[in-house]
N, C-alpha and C. Protein backbone atom coordinates (compact mmCIF):
# COMPACT_ATOMS: atom_id res chain seq x y z
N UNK A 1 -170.64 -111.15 13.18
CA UNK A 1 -170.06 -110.30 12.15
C UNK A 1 -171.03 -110.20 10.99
N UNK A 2 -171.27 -109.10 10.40
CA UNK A 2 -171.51 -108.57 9.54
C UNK A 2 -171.33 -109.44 8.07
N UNK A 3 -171.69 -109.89 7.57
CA UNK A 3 -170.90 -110.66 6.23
C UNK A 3 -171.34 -109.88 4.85
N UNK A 4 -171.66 -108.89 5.04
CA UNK A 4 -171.84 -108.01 3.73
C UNK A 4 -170.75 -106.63 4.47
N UNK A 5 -170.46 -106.37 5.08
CA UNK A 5 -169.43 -105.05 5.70
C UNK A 5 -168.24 -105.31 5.81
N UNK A 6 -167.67 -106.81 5.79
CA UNK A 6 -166.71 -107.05 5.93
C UNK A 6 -166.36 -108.58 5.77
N UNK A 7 -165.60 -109.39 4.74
CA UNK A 7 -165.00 -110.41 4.45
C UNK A 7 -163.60 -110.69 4.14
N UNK A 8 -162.94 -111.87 4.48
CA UNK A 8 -161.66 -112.37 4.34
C UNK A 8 -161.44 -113.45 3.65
N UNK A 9 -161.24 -113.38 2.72
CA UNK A 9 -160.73 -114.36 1.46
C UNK A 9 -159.71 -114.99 1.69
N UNK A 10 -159.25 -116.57 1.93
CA UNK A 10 -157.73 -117.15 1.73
C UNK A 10 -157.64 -118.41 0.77
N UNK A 11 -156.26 -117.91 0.52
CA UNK A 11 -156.08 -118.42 -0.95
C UNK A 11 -154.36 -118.70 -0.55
N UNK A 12 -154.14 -120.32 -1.25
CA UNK A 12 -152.54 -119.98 -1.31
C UNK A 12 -151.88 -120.24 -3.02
N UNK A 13 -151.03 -119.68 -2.73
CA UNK A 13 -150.70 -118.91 -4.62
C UNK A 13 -149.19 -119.32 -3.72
N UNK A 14 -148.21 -120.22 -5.22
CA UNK A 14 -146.85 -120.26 -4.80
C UNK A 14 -146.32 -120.08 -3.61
N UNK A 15 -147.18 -121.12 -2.68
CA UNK A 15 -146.37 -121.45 -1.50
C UNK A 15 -146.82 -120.54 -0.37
N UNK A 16 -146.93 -119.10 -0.57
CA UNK A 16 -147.77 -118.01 0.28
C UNK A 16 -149.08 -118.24 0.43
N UNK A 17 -149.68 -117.44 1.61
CA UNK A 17 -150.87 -117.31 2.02
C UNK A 17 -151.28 -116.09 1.56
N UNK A 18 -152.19 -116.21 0.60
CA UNK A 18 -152.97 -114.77 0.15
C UNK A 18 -154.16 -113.97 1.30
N UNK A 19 -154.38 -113.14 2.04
CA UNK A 19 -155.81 -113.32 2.19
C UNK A 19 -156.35 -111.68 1.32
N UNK A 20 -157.38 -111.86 1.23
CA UNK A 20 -158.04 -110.62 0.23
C UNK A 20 -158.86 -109.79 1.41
N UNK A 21 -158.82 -108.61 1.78
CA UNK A 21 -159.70 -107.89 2.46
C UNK A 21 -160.86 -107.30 1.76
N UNK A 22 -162.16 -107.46 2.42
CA UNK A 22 -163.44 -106.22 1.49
C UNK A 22 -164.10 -106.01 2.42
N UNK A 23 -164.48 -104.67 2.49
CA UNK A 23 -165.26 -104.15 3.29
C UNK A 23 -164.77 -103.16 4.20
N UNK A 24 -165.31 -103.00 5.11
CA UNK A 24 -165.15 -101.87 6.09
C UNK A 24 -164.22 -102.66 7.11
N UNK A 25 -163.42 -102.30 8.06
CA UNK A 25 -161.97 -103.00 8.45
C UNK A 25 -161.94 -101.84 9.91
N UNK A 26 -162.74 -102.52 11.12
CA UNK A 26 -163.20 -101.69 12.04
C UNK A 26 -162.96 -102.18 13.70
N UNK A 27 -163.36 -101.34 14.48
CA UNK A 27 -163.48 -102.65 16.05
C UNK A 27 -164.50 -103.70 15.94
N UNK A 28 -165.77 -103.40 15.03
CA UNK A 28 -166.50 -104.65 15.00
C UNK A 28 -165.70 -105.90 14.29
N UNK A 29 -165.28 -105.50 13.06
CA UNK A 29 -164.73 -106.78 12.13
C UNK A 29 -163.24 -106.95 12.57
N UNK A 30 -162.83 -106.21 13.51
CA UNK A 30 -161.38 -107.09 13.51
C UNK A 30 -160.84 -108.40 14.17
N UNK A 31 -161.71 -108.61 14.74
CA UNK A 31 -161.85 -110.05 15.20
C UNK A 31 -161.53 -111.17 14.48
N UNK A 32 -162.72 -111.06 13.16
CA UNK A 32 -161.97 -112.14 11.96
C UNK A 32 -160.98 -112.02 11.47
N UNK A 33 -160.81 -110.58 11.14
CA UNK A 33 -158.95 -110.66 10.88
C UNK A 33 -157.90 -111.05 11.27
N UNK A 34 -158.32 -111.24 12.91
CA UNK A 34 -157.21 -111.31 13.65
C UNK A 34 -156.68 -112.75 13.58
N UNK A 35 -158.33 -113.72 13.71
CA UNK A 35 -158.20 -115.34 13.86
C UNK A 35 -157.74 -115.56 12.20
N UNK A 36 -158.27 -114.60 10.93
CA UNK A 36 -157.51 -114.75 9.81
C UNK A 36 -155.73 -115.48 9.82
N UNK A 37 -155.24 -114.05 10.19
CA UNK A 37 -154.38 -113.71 10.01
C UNK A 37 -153.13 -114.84 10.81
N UNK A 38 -153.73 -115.19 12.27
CA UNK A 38 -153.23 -116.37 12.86
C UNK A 38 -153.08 -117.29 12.44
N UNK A 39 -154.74 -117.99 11.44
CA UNK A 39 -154.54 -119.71 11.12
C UNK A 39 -153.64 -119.37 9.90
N UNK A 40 -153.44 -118.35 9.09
CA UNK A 40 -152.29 -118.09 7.84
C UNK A 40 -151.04 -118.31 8.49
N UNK A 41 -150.85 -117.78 9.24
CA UNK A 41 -149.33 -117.31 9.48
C UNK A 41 -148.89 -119.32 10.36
N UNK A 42 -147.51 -118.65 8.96
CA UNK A 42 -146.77 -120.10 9.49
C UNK A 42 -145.03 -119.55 9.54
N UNK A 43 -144.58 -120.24 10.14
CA UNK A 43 -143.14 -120.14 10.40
C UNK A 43 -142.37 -119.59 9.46
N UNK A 44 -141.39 -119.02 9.23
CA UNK A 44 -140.80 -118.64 7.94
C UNK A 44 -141.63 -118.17 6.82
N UNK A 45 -143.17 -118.35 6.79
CA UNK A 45 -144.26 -118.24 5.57
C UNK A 45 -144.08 -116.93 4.89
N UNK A 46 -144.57 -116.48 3.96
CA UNK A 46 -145.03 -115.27 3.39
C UNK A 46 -146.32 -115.27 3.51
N UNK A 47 -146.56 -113.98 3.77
CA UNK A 47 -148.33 -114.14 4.03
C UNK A 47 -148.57 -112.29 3.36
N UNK A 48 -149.71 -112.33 2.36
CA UNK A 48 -149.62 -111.15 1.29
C UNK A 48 -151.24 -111.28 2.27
N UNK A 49 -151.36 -109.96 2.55
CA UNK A 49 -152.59 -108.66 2.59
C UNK A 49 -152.96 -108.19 1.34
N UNK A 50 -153.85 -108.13 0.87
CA UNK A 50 -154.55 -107.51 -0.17
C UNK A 50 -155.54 -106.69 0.33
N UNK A 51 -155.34 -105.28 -0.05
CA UNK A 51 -156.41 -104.37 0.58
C UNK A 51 -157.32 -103.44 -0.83
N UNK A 52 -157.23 -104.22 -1.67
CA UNK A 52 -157.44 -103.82 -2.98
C UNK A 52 -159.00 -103.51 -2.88
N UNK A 53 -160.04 -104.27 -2.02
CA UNK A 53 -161.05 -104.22 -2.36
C UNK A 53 -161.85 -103.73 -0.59
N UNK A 54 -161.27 -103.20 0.47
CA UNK A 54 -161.00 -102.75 1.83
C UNK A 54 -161.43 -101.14 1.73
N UNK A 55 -162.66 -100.57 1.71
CA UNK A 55 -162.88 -99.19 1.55
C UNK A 55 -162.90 -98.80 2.88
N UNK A 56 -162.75 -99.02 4.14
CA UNK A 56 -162.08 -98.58 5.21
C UNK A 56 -161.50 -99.24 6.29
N UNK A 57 -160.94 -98.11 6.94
CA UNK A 57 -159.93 -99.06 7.80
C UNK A 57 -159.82 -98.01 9.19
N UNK A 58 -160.32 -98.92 10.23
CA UNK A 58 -159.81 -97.65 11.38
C UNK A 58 -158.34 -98.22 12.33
N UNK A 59 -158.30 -97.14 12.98
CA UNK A 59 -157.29 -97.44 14.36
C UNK A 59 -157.37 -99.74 14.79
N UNK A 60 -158.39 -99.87 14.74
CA UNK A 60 -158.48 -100.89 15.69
C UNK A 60 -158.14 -102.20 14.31
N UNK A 61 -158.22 -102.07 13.10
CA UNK A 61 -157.95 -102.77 11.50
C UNK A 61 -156.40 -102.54 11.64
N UNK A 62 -155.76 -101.03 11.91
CA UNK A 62 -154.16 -100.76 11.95
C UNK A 62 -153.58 -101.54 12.96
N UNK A 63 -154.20 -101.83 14.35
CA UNK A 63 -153.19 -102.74 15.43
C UNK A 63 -153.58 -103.82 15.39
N UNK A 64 -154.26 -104.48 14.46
CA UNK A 64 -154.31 -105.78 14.45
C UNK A 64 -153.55 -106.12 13.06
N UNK A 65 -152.95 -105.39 12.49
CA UNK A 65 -152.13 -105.41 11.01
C UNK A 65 -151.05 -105.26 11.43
N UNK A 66 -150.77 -104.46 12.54
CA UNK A 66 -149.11 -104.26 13.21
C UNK A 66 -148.85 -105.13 13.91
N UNK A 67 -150.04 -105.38 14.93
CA UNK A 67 -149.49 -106.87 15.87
C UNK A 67 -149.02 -107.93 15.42
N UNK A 68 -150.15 -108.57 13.70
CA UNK A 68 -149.76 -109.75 13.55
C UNK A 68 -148.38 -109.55 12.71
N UNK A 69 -147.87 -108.25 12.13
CA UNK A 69 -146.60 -108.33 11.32
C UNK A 69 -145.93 -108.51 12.11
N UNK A 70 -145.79 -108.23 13.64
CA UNK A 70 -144.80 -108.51 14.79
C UNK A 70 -144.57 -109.93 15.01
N UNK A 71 -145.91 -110.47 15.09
CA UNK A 71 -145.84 -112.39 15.69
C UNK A 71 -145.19 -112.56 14.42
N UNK A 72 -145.23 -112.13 13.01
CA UNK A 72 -145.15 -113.01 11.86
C UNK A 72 -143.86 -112.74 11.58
N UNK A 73 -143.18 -111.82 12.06
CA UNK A 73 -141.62 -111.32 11.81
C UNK A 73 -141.03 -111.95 12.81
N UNK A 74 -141.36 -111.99 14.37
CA UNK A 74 -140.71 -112.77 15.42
C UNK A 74 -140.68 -114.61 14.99
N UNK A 75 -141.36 -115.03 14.11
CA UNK A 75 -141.49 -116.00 13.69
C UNK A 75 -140.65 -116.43 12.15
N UNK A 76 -139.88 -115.36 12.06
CA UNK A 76 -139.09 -115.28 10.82
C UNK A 76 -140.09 -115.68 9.47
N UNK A 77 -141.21 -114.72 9.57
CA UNK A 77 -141.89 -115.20 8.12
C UNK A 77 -141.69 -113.73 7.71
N UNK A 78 -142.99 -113.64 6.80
CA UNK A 78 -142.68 -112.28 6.22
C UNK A 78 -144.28 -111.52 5.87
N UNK A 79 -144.79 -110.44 5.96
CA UNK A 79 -145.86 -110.26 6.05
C UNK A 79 -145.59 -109.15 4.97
N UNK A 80 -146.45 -108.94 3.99
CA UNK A 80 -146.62 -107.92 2.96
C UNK A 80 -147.98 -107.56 2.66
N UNK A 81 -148.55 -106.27 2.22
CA UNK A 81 -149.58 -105.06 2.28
C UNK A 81 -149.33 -104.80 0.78
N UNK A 82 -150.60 -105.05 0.22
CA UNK A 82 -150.78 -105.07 -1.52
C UNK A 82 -152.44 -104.42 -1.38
N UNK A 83 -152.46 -103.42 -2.64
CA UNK A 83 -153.91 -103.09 -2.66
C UNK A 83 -154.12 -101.47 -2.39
N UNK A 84 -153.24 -100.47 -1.84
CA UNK A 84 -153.56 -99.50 -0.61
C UNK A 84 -154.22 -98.40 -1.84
N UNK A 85 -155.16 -98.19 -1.41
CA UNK A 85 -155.98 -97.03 -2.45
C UNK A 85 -157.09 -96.33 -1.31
N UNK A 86 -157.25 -95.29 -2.07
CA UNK A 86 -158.34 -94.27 -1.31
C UNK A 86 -158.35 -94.07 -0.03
N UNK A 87 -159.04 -94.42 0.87
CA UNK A 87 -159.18 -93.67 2.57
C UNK A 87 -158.19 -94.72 3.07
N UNK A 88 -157.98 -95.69 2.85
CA UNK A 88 -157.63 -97.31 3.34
C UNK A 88 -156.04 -96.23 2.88
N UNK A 89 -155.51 -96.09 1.72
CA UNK A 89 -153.95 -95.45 1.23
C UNK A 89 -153.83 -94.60 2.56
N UNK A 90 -154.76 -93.18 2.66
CA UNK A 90 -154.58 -92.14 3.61
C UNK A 90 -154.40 -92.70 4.90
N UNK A 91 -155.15 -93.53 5.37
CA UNK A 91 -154.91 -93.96 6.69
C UNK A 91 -153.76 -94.46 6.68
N UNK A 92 -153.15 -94.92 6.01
CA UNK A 92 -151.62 -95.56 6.40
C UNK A 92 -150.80 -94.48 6.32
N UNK A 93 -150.70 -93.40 5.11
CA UNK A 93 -150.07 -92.69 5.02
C UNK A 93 -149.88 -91.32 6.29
N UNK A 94 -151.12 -91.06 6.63
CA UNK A 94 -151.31 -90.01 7.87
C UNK A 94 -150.57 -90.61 8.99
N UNK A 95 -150.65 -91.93 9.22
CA UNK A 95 -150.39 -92.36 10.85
C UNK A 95 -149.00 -93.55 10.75
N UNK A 96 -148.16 -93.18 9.44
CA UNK A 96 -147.27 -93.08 9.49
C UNK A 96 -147.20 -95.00 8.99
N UNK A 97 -148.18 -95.94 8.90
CA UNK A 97 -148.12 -97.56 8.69
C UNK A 97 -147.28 -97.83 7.39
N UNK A 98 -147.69 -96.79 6.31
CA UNK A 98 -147.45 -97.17 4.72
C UNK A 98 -146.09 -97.25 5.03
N UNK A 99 -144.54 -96.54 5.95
CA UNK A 99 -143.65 -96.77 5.81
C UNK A 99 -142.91 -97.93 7.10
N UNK A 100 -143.84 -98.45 7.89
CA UNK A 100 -143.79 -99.71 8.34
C UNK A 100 -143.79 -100.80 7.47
N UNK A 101 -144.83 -101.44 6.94
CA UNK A 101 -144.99 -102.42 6.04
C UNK A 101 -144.51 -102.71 4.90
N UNK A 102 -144.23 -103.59 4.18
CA UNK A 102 -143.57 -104.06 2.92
C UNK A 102 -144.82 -103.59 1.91
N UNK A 103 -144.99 -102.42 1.11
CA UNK A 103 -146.02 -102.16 0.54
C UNK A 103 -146.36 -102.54 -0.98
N UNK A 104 -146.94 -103.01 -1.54
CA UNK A 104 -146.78 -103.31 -3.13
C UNK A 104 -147.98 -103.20 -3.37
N UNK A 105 -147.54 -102.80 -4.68
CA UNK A 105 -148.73 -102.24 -5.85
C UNK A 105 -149.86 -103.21 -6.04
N UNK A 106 -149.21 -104.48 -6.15
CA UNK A 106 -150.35 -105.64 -6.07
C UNK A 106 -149.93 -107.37 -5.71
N UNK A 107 -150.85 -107.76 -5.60
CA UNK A 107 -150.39 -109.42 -4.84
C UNK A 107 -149.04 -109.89 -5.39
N UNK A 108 -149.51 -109.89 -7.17
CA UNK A 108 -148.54 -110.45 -8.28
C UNK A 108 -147.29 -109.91 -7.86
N UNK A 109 -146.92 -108.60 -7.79
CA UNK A 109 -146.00 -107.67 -7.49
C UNK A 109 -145.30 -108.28 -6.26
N UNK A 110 -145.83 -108.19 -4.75
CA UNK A 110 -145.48 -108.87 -3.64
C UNK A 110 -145.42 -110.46 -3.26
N UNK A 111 -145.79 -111.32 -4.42
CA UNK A 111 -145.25 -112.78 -4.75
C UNK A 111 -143.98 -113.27 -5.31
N UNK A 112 -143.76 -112.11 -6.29
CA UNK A 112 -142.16 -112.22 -6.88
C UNK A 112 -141.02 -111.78 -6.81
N UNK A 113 -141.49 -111.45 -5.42
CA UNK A 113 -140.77 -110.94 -4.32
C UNK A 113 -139.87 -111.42 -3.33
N UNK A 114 -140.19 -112.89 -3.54
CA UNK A 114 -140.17 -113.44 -1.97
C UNK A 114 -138.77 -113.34 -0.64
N UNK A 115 -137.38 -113.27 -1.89
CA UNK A 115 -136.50 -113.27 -0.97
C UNK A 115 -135.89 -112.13 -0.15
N UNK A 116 -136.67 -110.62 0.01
CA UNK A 116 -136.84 -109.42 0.44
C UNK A 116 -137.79 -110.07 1.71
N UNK A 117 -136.89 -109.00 2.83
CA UNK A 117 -137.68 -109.38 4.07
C UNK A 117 -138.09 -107.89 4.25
N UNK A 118 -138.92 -108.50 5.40
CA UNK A 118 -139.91 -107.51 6.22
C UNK A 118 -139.13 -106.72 6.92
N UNK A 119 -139.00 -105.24 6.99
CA UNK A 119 -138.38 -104.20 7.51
C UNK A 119 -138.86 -103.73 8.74
């Protein structure tokens, strides 16, 4: 992987798993996302996406964001999407994701949140 095209930040803030997306969000880099998104996700957890700093995102970044909200909802946790701006906003909005996911304006926003579940 690429480590200037694409990085994953984790952080835990009040009990949740933060991770921060940057970069381009593709079939090459979704790999780390995916093993990301696994060692985060815990039982019942909240686990916040940040796409604040994510200037693209293709098809193969979207089913690895839908799959793991599936394991992470079948697991009664809760998965939330903070950050969505520019091509990264459009892509959710065109292919219909932005009204899948729990979407918020920003991390802070989707932390004080917590007792709202995943739809």
């Amino acid at each position: 992987m690429d480590q200037e095209r694409f990085t994953v930040e984790v952080e835990s803030v009040d009990g949740a798993v933060v991770l921060a997306l940057a970069g381009e969000l593709d079939h090459d880099t979704a790999r780390p996302l995916r093993q990301a998104l696994d060692a985060a996700a815990t039982p019942g957890g909240l686990l916040v996406v940040d796409l604040t700093n994510l200037g693209f995102c293709d098809s193969a970044g979207l089913n690895v964001l839908l799959q793991s909200r599936l394991a992470i909802k079948a697991a009664d946790g809760i998965l939330r999407v903070t950050g969505l701006r520019g091509a990264v906003a459009r892509m959710f909005h065109i292919t219909g994701v932005d009204r899948v996911f729990d979407v918020y304006a920003s991390v802070e926003e989707a932390l004080g949140h917590p007792e709202d579940t995943d739809t």
